[in-house]
C-alpha atoms as a PDB file:
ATOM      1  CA  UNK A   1      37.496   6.265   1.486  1.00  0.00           C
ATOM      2  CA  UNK A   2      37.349   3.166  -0.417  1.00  0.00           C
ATOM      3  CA  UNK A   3      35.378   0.105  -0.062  1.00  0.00           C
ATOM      4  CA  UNK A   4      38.670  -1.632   2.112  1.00  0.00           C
ATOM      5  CA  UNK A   5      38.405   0.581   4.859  1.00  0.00           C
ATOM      6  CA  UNK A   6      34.246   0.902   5.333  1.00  0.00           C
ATOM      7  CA  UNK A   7      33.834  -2.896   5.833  1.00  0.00           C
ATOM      8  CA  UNK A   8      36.547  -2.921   8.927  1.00  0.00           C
ATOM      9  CA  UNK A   9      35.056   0.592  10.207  1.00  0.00           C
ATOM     10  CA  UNK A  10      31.726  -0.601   9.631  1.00  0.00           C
ATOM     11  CA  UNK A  11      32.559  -4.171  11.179  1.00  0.00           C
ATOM     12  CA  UNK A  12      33.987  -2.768  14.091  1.00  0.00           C
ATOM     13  CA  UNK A  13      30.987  -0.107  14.914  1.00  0.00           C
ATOM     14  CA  UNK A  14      28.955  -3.419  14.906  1.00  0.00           C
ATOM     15  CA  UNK A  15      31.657  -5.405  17.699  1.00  0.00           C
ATOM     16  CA  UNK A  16      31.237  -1.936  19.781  1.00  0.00           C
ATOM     17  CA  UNK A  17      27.580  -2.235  19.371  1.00  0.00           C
ATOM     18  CA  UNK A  18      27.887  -5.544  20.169  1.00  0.00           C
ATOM     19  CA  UNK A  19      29.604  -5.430  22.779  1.00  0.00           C
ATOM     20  CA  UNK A  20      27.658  -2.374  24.250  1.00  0.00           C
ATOM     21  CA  UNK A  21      24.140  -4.812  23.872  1.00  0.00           C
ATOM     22  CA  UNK A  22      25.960  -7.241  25.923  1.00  0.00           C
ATOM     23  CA  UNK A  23      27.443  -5.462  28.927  1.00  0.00           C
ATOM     24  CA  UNK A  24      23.986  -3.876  29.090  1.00  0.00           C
ATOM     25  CA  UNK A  25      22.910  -7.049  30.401  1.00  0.00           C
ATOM     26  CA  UNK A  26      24.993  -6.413  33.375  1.00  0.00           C
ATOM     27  CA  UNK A  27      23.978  -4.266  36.412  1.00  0.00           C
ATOM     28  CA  UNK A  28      26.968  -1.969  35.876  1.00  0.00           C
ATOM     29  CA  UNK A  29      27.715  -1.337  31.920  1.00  0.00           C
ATOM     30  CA  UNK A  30      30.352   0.817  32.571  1.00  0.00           C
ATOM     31  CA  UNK A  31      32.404  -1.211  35.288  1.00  0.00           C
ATOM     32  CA  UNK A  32      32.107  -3.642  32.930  1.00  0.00           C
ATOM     33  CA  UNK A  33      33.636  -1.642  29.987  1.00  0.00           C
ATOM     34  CA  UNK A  34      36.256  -0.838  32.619  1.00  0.00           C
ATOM     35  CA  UNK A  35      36.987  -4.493  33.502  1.00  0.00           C
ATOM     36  CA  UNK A  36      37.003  -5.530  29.690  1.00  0.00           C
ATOM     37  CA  UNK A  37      40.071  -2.704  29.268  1.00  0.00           C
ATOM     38  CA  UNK A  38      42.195  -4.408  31.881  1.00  0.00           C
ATOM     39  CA  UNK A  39      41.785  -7.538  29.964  1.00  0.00           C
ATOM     40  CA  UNK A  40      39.663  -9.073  32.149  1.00  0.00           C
ATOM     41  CA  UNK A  41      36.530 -11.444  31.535  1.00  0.00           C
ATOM     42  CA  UNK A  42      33.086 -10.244  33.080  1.00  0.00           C
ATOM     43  CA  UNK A  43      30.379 -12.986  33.941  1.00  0.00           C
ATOM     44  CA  UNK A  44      27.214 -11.412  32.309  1.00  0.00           C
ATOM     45  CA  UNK A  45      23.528 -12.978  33.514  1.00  0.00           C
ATOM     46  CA  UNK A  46      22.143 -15.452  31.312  1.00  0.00           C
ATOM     47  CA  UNK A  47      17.850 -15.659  30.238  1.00  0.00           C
ATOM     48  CA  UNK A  48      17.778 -11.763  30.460  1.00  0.00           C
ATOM     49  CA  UNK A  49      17.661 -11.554  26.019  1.00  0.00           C
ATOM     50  CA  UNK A  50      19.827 -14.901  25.113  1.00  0.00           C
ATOM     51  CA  UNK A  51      20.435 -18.422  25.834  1.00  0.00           C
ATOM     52  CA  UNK A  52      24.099 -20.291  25.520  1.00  0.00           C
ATOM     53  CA  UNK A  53      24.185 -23.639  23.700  1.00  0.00           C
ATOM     54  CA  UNK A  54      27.292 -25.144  25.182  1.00  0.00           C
ATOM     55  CA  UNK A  55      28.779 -28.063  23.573  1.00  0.00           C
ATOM     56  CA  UNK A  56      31.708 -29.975  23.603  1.00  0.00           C
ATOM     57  CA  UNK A  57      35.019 -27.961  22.201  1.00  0.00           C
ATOM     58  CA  UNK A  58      35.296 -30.454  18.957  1.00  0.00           C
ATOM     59  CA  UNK A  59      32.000 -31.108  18.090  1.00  0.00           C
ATOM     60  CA  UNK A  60      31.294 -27.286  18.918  1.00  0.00           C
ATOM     61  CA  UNK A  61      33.764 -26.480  16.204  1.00  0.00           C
ATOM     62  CA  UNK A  62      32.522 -28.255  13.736  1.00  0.00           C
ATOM     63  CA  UNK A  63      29.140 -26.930  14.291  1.00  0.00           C
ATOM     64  CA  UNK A  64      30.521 -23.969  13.542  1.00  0.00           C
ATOM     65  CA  UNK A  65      32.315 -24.364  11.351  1.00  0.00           C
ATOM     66  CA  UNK A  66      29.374 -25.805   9.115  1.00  0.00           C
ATOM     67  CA  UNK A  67      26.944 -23.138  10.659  1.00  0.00           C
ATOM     68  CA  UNK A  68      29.383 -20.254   8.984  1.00  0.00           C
ATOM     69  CA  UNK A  69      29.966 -21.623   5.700  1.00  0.00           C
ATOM     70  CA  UNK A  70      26.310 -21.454   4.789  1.00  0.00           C
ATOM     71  CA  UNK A  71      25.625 -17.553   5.975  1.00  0.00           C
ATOM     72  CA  UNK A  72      28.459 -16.442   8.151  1.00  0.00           C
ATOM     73  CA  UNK A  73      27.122 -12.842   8.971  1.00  0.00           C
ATOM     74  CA  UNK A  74      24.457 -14.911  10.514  1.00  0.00           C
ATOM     75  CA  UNK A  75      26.573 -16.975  13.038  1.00  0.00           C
ATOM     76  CA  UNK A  76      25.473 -14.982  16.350  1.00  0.00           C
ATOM     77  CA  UNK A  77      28.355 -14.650  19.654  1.00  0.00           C
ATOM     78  CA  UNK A  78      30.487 -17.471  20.293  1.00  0.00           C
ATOM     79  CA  UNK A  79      33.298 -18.225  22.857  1.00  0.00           C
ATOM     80  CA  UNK A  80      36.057 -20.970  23.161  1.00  0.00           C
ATOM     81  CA  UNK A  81      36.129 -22.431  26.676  1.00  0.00           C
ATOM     82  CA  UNK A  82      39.968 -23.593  26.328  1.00  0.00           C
ATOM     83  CA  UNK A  83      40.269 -24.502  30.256  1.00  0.00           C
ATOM     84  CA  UNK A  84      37.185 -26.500  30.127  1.00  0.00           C
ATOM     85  CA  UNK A  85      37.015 -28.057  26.567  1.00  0.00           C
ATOM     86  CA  UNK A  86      33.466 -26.410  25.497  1.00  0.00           C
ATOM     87  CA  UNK A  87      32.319 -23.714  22.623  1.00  0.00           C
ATOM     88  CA  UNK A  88      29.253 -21.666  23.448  1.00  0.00           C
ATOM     89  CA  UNK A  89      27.161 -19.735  21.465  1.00  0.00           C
ATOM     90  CA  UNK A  90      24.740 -17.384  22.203  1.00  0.00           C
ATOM     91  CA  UNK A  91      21.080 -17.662  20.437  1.00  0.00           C
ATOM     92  CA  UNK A  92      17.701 -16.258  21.567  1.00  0.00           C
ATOM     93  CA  UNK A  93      15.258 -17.722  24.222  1.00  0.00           C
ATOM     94  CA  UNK A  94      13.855 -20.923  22.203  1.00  0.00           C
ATOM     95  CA  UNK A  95      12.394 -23.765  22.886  1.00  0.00           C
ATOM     96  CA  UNK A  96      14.847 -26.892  23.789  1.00  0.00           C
ATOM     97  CA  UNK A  97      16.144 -28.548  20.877  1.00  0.00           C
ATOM     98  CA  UNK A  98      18.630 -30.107  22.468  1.00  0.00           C
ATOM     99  CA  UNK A  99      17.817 -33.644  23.210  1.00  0.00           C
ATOM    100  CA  UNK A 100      20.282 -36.225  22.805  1.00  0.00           C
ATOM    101  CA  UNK A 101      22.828 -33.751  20.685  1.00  0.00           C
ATOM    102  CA  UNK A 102      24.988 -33.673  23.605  1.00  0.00           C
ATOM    103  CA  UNK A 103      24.665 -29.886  23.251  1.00  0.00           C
ATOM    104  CA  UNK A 104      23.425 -28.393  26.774  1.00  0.00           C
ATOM    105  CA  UNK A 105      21.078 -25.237  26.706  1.00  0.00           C
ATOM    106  CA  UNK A 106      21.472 -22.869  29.492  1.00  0.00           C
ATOM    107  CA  UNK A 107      18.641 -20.319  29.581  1.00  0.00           C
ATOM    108  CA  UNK A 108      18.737 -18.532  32.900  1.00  0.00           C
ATOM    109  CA  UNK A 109      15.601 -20.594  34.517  1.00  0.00           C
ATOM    110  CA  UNK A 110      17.402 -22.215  37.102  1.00  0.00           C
ATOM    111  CA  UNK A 111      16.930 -20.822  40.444  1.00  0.00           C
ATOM    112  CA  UNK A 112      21.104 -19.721  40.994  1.00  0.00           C
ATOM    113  CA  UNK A 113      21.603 -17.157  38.277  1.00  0.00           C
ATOM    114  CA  UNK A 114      23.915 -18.466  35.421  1.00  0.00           C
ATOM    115  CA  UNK A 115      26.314 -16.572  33.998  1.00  0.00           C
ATOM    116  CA  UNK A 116      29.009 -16.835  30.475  1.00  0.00           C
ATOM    117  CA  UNK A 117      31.754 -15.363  30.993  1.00  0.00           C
ATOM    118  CA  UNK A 118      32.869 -13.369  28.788  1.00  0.00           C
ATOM    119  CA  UNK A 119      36.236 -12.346  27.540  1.00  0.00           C
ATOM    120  CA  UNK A 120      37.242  -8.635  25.840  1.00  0.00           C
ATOM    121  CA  UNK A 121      37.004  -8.049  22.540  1.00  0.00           C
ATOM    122  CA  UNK A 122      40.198  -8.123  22.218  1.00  0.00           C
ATOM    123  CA  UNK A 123      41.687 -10.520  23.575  1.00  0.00           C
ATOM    124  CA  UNK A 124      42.051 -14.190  25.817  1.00  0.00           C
ATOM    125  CA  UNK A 125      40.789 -13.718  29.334  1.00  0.00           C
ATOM    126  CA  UNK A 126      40.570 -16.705  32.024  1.00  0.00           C
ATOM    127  CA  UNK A 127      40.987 -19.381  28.931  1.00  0.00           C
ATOM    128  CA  UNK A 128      38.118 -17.787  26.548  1.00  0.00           C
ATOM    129  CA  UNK A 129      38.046 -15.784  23.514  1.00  0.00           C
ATOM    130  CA  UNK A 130      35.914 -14.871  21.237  1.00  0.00           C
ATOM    131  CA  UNK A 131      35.285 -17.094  17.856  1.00  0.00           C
ATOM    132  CA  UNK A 132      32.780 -14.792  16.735  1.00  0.00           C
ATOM    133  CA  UNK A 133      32.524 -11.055  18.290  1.00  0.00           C
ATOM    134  CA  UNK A 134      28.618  -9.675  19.403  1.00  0.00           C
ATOM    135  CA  UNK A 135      27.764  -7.428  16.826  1.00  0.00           C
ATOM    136  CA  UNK A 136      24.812  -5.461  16.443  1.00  0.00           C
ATOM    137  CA  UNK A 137      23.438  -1.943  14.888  1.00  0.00           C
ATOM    138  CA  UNK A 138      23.125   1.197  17.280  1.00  0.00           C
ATOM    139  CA  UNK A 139      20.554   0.799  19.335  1.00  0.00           C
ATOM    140  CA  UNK A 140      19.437  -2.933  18.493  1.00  0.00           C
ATOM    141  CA  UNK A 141      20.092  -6.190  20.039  1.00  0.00           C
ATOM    142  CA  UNK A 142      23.200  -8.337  18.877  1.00  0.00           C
ATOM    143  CA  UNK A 143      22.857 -10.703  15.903  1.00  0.00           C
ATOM    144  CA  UNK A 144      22.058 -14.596  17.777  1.00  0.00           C
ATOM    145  CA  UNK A 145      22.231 -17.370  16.047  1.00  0.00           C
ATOM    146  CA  UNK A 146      19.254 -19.584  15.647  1.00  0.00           C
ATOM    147  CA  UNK A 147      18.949 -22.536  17.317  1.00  0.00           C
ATOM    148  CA  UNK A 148      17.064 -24.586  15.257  1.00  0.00           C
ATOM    149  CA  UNK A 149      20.231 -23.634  12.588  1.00  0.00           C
ATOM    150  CA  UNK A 150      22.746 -24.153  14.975  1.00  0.00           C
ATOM    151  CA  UNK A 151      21.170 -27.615  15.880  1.00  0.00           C
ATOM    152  CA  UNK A 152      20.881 -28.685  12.177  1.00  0.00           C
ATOM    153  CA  UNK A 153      24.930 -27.696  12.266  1.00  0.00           C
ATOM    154  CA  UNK A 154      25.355 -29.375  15.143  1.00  0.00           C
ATOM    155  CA  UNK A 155      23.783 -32.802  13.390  1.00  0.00           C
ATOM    156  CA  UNK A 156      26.026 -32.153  10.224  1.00  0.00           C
ATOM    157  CA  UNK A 157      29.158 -32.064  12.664  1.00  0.00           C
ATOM    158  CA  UNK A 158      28.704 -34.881  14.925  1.00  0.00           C
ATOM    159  CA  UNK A 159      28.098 -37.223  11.339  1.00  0.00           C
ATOM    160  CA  UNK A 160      31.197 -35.734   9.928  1.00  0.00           C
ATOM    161  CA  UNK A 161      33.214 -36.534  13.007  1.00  0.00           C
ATOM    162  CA  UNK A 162      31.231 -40.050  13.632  1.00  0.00           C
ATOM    163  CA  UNK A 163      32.240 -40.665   9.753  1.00  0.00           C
ATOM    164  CA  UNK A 164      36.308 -39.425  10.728  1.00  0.00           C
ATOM    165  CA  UNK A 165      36.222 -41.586  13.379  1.00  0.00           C
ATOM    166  CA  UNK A 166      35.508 -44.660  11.261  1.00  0.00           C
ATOM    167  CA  UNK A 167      37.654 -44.206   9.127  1.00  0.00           C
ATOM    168  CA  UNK A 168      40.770 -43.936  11.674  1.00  0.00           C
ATOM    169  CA  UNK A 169      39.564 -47.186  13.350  1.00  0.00           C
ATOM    170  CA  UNK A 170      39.659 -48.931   9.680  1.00  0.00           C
END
């Protein structure tokens, strides 16, 4: 076996992992394993081991984008919204450090239960796929990305795009 085909086994054993932590946050993990094979996206309970950042699809994307090319094994779970114009990532419960990034945190405290829903692995389910798959190691939670590095990103991007911006209306 060379070192080629241990990083994609070894990658992938993480996404299953990954996955696995996930739809354990479900009441059923194994309807939900079912419903992921048809293709289908599964709402899974937010608050109950991770918050979602959601933030708007372009500044989201540059967040990320500046988020992964510092440490990109450490960029945690995150989706593309396509129908509603939004990235979300997944970090742990933290404290808010949100305010005025127009970044909203979603931690499960509300009294209605929130929910991400979340595509296959695979694949595009209901307008959302995966820019970064869960991974984890057997038997441990998934890799989340922090918050306060994600909010740094997030600070990075919007001055990058505030700085593209001026120089189109030049």
């Amino acid at each position: 076996m060379t070192a080629a085909t241990i990083v994609p086994t070894t990658l992938m054993r993480q996404v299953i992992e990954g996955m696995r932590w996930l739809g354990g946050h479900t009441r059923d993990p194994e309807a939900t394993w079912r419903v992921w094979a048809e293709g289908r996206a599964v709402p899974i309970p937010i608050g109950d081991g991770f918050a979602v950042v959601r933030l708007p699809e372009a500044l989201g994307q540059a967040a990320v984008r500046a988020l992964a090319g510092g440490t990109p094994s450490l960029v945690g779970p995150v989706l593309a919204d396509h129908s509603a114009g939004v990235i979300e990532v997944l970090v742990p419960l933290a404290p808010a450090v949100w305010q005025g990034t127009g970044a909203e945190l979603i931690d499960g405290s509300r009294l209605e239960r929130q929910m991400v829903k979340c595509p296959p692995p695979s694949r595009r389910a209901d307008g959302r796929d995966w820019l970064y798959l869960p991974r984890a190691l057997p038997g441990r939670p998934a890799v989340l990305t922090d918050p306060y590095r994600l909010s740094e990103a997030v600070s990075i991007a919007r001055s990058q795009l505030v700085s593209l911006a001026g120089q189109f209306n030049q």
